[in-house]
Protein backbone atom coordinates (compact mmCIF):
# COMPACT_ATOMS: atom_id res chain seq x y z
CA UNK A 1 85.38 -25.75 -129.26
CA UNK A 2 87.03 -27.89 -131.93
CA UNK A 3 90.20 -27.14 -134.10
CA UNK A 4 87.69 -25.89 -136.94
CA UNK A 5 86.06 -23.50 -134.82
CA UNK A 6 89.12 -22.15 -132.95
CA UNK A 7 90.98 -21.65 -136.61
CA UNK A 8 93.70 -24.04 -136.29
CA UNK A 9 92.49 -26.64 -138.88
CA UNK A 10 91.34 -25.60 -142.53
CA UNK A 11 88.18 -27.66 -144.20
CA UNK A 12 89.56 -29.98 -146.88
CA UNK A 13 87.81 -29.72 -150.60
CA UNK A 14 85.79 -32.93 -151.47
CA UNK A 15 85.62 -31.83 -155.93
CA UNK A 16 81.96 -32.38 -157.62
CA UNK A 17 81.04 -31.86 -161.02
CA UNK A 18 83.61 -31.13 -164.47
CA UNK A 19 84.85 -27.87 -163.40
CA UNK A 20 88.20 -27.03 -164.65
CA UNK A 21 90.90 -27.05 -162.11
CA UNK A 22 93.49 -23.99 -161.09
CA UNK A 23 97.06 -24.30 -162.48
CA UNK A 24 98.14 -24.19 -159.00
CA UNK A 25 95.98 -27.12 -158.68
CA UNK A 26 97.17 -29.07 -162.06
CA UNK A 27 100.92 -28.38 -161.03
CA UNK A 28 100.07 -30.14 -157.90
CA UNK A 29 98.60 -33.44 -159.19
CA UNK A 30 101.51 -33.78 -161.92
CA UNK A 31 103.92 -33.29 -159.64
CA UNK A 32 102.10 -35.58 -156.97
CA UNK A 33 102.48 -32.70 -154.20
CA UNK A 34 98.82 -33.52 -153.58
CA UNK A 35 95.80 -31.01 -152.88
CA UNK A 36 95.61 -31.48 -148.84
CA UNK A 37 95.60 -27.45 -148.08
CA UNK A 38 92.24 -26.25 -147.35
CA UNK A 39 90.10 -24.26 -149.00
CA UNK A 40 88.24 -23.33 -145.89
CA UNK A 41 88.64 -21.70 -142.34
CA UNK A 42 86.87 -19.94 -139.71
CA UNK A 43 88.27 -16.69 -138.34
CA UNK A 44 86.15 -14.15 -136.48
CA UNK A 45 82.63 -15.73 -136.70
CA UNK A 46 83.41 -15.69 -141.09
CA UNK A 47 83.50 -18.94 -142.66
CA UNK A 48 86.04 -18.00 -145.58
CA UNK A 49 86.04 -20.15 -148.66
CA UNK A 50 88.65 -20.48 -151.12
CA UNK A 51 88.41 -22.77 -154.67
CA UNK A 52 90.90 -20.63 -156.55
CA UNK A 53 94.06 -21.59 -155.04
CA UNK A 54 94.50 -18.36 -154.09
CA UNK A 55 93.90 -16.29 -157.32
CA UNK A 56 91.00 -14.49 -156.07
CA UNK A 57 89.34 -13.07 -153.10
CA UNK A 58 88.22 -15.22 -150.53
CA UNK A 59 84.55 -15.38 -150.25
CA UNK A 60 83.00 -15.66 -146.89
CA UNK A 61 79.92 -15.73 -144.61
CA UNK A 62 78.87 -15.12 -141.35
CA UNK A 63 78.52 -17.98 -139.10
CA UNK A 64 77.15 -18.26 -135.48
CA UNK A 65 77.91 -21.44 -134.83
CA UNK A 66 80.65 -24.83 -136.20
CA UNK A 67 79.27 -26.54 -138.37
CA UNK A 68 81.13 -29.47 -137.33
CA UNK A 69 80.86 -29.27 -133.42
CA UNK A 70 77.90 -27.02 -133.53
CA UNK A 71 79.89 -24.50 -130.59
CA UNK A 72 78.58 -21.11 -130.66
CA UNK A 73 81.16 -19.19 -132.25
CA UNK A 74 82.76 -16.04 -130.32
CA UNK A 75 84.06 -13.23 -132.47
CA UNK A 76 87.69 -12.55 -131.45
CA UNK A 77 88.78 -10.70 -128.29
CA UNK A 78 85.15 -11.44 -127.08
């Protein structure tokens, strides 16, 4: 299993398209904190996603396996 998979490591956002950016987000870049928290993790075979810098509900979806090491993924306690 890789850190993705075991929940230790968040995906980091690659930004497409014109969309209009968070103000947690715009704080960020003119401060120069930088964006490097991720938007995404695994926990309990649900791949959560997160674009709203926390201002909404996560949205997620049921996974059975990494998508980046391809490990079949256990639920927890399991």
């Amino acid at each position: 299993m890789c850190e993705y998979c075991e929940g230790t490591k968040a995906f980091i956002a690659e930004y497409t398209g014109k969309g209009i950016h968070t103000m947690q987000q715009n704080l960020n870049f003119l401060l120069g904190f930088g964006d490097n928290k991720g938007i995404a993790h695994i926990k309990d075979r649900i791949l959560y996603v997160d674009n709203s810098s926390g201002e909404y509900a996560e949205l997620g979806f049921e996974i059975n396996f990494c998508p980046i090491c391809g490990e079949k993924i256990r639920s927890e306690g399991k």
